[in-house]
C-alpha atoms as a PDB file:
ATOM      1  CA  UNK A   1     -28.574 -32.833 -50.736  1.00  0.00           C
ATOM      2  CA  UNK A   2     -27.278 -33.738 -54.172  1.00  0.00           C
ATOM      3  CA  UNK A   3     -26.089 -31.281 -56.765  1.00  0.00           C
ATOM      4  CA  UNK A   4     -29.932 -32.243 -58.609  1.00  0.00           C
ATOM      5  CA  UNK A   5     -31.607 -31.595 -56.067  1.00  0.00           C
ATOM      6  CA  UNK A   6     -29.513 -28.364 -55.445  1.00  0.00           C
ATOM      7  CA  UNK A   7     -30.484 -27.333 -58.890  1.00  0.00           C
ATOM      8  CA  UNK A   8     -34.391 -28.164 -58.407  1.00  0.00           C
ATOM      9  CA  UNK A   9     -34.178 -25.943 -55.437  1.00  0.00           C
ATOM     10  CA  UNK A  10     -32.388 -23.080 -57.505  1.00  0.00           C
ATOM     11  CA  UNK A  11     -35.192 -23.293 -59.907  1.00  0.00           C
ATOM     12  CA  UNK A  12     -37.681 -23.001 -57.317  1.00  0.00           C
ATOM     13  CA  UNK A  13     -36.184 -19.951 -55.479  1.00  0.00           C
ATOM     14  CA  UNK A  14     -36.447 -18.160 -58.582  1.00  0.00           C
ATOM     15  CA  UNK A  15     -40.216 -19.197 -59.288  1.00  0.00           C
ATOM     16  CA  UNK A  16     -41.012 -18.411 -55.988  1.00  0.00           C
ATOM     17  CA  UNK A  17     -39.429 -14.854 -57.223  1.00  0.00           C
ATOM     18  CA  UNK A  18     -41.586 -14.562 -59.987  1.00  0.00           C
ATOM     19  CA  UNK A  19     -44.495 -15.642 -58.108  1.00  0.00           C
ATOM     20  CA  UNK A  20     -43.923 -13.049 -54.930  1.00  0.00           C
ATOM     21  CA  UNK A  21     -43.514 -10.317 -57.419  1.00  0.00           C
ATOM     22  CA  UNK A  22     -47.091 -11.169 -59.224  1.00  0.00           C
ATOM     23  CA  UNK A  23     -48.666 -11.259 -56.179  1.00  0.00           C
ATOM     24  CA  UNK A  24     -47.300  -7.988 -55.083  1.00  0.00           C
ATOM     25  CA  UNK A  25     -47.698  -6.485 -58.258  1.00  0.00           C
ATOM     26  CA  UNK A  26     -51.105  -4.460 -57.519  1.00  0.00           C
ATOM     27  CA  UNK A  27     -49.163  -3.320 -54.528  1.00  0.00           C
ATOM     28  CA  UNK A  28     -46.257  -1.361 -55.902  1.00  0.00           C
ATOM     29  CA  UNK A  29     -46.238   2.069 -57.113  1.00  0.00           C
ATOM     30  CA  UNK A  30     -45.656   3.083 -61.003  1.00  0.00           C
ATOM     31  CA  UNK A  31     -41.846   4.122 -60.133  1.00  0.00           C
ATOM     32  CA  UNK A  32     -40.679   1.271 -58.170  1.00  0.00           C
ATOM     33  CA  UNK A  33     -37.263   1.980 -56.507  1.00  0.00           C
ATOM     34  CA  UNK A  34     -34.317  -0.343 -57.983  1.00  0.00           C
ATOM     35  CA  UNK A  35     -30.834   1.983 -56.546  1.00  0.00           C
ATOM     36  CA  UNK A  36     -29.655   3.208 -53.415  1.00  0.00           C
ATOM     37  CA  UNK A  37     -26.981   5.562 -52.527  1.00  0.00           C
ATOM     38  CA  UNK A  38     -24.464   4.231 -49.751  1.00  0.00           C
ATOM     39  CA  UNK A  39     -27.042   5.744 -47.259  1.00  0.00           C
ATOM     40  CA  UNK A  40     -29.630   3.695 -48.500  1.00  0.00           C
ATOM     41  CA  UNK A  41     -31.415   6.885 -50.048  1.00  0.00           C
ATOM     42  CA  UNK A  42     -33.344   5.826 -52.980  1.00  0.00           C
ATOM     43  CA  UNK A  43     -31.088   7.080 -56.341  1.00  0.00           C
ATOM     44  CA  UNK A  44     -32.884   5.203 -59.251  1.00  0.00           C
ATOM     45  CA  UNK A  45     -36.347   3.767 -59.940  1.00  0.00           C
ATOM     46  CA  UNK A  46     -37.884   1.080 -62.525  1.00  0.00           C
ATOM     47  CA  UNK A  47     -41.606   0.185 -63.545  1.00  0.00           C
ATOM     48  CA  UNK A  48     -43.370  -1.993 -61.591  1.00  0.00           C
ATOM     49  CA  UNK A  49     -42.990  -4.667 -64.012  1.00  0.00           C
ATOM     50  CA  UNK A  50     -39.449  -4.653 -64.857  1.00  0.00           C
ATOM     51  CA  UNK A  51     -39.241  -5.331 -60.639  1.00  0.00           C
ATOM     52  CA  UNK A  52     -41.300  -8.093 -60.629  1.00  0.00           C
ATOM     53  CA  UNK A  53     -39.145  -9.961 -63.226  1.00  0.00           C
ATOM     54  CA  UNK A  54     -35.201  -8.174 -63.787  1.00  0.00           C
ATOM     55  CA  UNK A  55     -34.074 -10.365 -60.731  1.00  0.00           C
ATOM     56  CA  UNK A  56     -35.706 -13.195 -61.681  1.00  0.00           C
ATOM     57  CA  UNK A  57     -34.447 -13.497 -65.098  1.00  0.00           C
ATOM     58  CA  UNK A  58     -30.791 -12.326 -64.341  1.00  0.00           C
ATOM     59  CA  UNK A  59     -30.613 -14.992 -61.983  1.00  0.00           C
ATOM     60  CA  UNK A  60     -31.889 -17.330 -64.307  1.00  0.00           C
ATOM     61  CA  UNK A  61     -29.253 -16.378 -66.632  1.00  0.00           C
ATOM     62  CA  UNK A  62     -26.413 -16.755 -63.895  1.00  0.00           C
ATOM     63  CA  UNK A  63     -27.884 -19.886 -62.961  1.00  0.00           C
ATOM     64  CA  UNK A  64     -27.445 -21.034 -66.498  1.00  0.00           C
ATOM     65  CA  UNK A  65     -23.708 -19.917 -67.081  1.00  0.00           C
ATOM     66  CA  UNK A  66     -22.970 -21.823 -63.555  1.00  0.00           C
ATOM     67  CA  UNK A  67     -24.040 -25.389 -64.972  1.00  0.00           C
ATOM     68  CA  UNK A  68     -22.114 -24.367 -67.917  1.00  0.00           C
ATOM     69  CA  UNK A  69     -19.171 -24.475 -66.821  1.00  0.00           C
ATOM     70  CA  UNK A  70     -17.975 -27.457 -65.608  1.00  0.00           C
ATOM     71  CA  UNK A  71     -19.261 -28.699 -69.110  1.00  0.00           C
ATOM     72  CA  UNK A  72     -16.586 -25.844 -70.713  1.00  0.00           C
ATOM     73  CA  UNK A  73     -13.742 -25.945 -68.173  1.00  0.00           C
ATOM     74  CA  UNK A  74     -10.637 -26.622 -69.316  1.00  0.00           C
ATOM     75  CA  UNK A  75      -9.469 -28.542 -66.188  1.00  0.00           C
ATOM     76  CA  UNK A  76     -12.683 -30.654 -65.989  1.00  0.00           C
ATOM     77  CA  UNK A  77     -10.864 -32.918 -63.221  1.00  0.00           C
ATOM     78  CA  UNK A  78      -9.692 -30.272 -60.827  1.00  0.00           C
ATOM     79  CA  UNK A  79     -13.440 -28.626 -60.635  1.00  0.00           C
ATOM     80  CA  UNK A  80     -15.023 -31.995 -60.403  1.00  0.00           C
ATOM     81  CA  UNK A  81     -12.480 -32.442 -57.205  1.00  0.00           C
ATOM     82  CA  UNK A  82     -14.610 -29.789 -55.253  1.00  0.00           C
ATOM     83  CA  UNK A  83     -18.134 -29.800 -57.074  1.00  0.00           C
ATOM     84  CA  UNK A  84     -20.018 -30.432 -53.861  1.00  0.00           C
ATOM     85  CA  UNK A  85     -18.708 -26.927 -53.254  1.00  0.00           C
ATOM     86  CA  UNK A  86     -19.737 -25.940 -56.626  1.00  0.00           C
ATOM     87  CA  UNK A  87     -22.886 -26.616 -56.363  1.00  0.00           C
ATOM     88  CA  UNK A  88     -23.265 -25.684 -52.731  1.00  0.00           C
ATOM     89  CA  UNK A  89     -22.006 -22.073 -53.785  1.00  0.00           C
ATOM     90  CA  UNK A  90     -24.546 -21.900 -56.482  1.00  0.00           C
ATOM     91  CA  UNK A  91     -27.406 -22.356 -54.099  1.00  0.00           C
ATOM     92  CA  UNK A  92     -26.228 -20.230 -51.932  1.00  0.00           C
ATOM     93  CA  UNK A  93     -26.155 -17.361 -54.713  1.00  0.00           C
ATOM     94  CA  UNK A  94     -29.459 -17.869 -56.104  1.00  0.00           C
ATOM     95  CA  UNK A  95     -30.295 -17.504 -52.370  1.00  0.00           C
ATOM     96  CA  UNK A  96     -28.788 -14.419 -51.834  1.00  0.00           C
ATOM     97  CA  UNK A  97     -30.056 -12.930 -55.257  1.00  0.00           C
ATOM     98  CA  UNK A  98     -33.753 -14.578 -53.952  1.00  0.00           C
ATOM     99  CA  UNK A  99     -33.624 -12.554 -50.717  1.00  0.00           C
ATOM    100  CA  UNK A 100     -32.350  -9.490 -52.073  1.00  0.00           C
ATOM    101  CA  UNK A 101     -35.513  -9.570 -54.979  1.00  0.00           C
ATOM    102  CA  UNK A 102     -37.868 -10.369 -52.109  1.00  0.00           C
ATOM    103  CA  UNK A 103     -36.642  -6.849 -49.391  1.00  0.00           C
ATOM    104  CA  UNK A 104     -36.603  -4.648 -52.645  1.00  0.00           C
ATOM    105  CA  UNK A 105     -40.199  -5.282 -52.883  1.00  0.00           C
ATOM    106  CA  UNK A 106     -41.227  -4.931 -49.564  1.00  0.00           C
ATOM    107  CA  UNK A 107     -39.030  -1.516 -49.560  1.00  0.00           C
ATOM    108  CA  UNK A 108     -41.244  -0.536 -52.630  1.00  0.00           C
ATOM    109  CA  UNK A 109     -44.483  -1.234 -50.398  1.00  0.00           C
ATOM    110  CA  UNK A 110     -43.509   0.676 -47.691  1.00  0.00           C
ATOM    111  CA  UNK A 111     -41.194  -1.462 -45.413  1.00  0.00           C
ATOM    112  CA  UNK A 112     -38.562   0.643 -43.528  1.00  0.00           C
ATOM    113  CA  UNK A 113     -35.877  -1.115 -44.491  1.00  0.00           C
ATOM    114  CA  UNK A 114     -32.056   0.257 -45.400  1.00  0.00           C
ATOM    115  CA  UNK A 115     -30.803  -1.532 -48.723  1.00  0.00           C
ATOM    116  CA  UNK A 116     -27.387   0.425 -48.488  1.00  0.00           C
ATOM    117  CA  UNK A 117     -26.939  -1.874 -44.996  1.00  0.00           C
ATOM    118  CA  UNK A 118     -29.223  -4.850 -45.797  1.00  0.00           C
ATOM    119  CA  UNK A 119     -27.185  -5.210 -49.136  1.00  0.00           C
ATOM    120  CA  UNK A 120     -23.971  -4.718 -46.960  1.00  0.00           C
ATOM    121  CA  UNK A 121     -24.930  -7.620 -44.793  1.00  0.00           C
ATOM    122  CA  UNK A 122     -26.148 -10.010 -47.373  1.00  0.00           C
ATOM    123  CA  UNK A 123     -22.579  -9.382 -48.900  1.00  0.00           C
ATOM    124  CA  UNK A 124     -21.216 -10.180 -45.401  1.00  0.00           C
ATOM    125  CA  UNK A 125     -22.454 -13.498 -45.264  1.00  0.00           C
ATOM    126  CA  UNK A 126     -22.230 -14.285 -48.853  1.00  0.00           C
ATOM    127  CA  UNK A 127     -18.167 -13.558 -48.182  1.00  0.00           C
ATOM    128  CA  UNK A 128     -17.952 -15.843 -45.002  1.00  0.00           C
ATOM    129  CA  UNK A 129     -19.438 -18.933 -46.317  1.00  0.00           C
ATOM    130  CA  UNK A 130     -17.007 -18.224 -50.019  1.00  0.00           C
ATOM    131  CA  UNK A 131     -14.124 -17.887 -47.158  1.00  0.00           C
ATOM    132  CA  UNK A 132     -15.610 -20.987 -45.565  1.00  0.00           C
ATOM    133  CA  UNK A 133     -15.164 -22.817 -48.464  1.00  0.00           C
ATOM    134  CA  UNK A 134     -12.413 -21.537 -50.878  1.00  0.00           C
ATOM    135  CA  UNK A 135      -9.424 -23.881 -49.570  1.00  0.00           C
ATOM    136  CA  UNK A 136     -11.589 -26.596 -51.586  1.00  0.00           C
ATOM    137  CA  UNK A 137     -11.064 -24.736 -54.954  1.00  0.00           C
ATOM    138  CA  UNK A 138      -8.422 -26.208 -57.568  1.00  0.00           C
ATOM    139  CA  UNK A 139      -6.907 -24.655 -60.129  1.00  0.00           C
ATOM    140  CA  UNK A 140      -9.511 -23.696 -62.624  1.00  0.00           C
ATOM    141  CA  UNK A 141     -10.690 -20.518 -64.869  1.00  0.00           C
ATOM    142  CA  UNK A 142     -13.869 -19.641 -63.597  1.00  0.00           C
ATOM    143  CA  UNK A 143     -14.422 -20.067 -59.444  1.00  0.00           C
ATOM    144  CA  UNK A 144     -11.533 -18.395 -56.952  1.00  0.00           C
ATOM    145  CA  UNK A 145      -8.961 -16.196 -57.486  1.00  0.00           C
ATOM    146  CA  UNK A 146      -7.546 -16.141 -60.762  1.00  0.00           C
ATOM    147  CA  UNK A 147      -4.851 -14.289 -61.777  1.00  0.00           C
ATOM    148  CA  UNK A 148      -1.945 -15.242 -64.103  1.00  0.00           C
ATOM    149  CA  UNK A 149       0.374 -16.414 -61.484  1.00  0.00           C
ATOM    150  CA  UNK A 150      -2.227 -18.938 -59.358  1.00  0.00           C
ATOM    151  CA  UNK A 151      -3.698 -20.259 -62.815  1.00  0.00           C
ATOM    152  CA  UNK A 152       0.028 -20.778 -63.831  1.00  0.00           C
ATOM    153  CA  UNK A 153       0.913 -23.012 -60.933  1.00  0.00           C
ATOM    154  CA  UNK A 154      -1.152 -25.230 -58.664  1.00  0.00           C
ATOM    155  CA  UNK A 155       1.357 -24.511 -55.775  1.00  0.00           C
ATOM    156  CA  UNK A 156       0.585 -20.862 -56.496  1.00  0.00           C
ATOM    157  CA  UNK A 157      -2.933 -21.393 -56.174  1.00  0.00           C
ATOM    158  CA  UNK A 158      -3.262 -23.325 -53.017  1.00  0.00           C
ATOM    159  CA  UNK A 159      -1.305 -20.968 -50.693  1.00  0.00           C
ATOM    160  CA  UNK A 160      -3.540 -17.798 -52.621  1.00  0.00           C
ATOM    161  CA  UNK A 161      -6.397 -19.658 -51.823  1.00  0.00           C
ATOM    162  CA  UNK A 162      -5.521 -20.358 -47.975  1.00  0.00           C
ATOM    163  CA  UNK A 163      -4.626 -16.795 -47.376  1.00  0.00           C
ATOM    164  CA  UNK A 164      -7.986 -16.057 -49.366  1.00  0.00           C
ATOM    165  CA  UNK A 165      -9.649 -18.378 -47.033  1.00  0.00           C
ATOM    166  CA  UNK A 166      -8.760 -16.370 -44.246  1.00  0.00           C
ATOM    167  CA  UNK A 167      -8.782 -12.497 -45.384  1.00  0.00           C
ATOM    168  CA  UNK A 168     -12.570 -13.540 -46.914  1.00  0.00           C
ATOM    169  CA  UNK A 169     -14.212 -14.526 -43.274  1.00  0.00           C
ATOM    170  CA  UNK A 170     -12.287 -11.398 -42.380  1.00  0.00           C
ATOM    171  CA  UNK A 171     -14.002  -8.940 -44.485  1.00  0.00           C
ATOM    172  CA  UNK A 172     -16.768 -10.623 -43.596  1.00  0.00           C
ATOM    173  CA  UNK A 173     -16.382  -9.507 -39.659  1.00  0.00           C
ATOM    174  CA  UNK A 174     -14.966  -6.052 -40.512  1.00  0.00           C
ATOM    175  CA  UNK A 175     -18.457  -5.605 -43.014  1.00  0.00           C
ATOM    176  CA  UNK A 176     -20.446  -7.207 -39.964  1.00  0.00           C
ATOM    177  CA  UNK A 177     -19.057  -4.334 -37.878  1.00  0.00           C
ATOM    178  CA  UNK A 178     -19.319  -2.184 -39.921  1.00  0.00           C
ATOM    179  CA  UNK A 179     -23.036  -1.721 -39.732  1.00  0.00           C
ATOM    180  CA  UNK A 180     -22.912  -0.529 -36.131  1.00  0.00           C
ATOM    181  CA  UNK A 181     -21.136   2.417 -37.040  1.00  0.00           C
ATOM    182  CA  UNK A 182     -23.100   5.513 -38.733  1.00  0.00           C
ATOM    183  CA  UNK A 183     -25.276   5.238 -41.907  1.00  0.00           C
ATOM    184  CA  UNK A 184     -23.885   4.953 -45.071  1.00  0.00           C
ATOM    185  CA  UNK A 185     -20.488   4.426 -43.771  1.00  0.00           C
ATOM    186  CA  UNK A 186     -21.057   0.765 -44.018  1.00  0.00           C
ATOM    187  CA  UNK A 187     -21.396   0.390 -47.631  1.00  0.00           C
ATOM    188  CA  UNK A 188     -18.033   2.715 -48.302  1.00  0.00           C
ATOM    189  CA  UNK A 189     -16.405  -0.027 -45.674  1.00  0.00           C
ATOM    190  CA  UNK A 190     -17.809  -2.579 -48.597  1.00  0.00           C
ATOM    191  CA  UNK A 191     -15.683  -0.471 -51.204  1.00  0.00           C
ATOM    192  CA  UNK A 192     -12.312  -0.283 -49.604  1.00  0.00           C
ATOM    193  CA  UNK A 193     -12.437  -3.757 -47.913  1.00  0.00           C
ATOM    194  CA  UNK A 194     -13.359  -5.480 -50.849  1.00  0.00           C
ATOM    195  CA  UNK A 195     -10.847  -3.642 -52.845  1.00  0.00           C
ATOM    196  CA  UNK A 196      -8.110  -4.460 -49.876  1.00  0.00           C
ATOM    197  CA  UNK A 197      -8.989  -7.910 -49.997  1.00  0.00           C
ATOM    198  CA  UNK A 198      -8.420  -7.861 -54.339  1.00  0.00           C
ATOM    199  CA  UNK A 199      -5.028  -6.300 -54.173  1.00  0.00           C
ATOM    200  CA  UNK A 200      -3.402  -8.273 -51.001  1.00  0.00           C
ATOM    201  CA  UNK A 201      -4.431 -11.488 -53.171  1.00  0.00           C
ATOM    202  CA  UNK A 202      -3.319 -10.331 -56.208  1.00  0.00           C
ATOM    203  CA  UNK A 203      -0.032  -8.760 -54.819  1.00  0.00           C
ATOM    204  CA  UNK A 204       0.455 -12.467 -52.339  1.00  0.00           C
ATOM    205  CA  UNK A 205      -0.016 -14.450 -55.360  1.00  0.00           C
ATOM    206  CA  UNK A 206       2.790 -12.435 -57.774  1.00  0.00           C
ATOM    207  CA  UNK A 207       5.015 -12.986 -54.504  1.00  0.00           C
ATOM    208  CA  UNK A 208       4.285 -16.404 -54.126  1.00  0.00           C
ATOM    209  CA  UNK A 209       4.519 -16.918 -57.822  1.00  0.00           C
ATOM    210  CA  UNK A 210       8.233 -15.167 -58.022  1.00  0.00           C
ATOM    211  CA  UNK A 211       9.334 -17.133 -54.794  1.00  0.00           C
ATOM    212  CA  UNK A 212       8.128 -20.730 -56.907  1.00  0.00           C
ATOM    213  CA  UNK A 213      10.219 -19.762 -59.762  1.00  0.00           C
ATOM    214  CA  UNK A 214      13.497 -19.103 -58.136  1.00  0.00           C
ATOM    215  CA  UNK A 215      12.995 -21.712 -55.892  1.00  0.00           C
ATOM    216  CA  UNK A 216      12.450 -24.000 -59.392  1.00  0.00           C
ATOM    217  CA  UNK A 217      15.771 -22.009 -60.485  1.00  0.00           C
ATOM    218  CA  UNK A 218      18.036 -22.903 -57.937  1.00  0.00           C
ATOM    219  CA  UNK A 219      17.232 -26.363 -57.765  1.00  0.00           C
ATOM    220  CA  UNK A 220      18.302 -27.595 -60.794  1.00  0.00           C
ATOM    221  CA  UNK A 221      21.792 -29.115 -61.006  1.00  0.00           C
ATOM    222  CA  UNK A 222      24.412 -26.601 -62.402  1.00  0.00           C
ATOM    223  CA  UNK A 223      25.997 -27.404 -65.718  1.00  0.00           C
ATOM    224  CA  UNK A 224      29.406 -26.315 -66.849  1.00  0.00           C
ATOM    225  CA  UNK A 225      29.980 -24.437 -69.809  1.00  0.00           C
END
């Protein structure tokens, strides 16, 4: 499948949005439920027709900031090195955001279904295929983990990335898990995982970063006064 054809797919996961929440519309009750605590209890509510097209236009709008961005990225070459990734993560997004539109409804109609863990596992495998694919990622501003040490230096950024690689498809499994244990508990794992995961990449990448630079230090020749 080529990135076109990746887009025309995009475009037709969100119409297919649009037109599931038409056809549903009749369906679904003035206060249409939109939030969920972590035990899936419903928190927040919308009307019926800001449900049938919120999703649909956010992920229009995402969509649209994705194919900006190789046109606005400053190291054009580096994404272009990995843009069957790009693209492939794109897909894979408005997917996620396509299923997510789709339960929400069917929760609204009456489905028995727990968004606290449904979102929880959507996240899951949204994690494990980014893990799946991050090693691919060059140094850029926009996709992978950017902080100022792995956008300073490319060395930096590799090594973040591989351990990123990893401790990704690990969250994954520990969110997986997760959902066998006691409701709502699952979505709290989601909090402190995630969070884990941020500051072990941040904190690895300042290492990394400081270990580059002395490394860089000692190596050159030493000059007499």
């Amino acid at each position: 499948m080529n990135n076109k054809t990746k887009i025309i797919g995009c475009l037709i996961l969100i119409a297919l949005m649009v037109v599931f929440g038409i056809f549903l519309y009749d369906k679904l009750p003035d206060k249409v439920p939109s939030h969920f605590n972590a035990k899936g209890e419903v928190d927040g509510y919308s009307s019926r027709t800001a449900s049938i097209i919120m999703m649909p236009i956010l992920t229009l709008v995402l969509l649209g900031f994705f194919l900006l961005i190789p046109k606005i990225e400053v190291f054009k070459e580096n994404l272009k090195s990995f843009i069957k990734q790009y693209y492939g993560f794109i897909i894979v997004f408005t997917l996620f955001m396509f299923i997510l539109h789709i339960t929400l409804l069917l929760r609204a109609i009456g489905y028995n279904i727990n968004m606290a863990d449904f979102i929880t596992f959507l996240i899951a495998l949204l994690f494990g295929y980014i893990g799946l694919i991050m090693q691919k990622f060059k140094r850029n501003f926009f996709v992978g983990i950017r902080t100022p040490w792995t956008l300073s230096n490319d060395v930096v950024w590799k090594k973040t990335h591989e351990l990123g690689s990893k401790t990704f498809v690990i969250n994954s499994l520990i969110l997986l898990l997760s959902l066998f244990l006691s409701s709502g508990l699952a979505m709290w794992v989601l909090i402190v995982s995630v969070l884990l995961n941020v500051i072990i990449l941040v904190v690895y990448s300042y290492v990394i970063y400081d270990k580059e630079i002395k490394t860089l230090k000692s190596s050159k020749p030493y000059k007499q006064s």
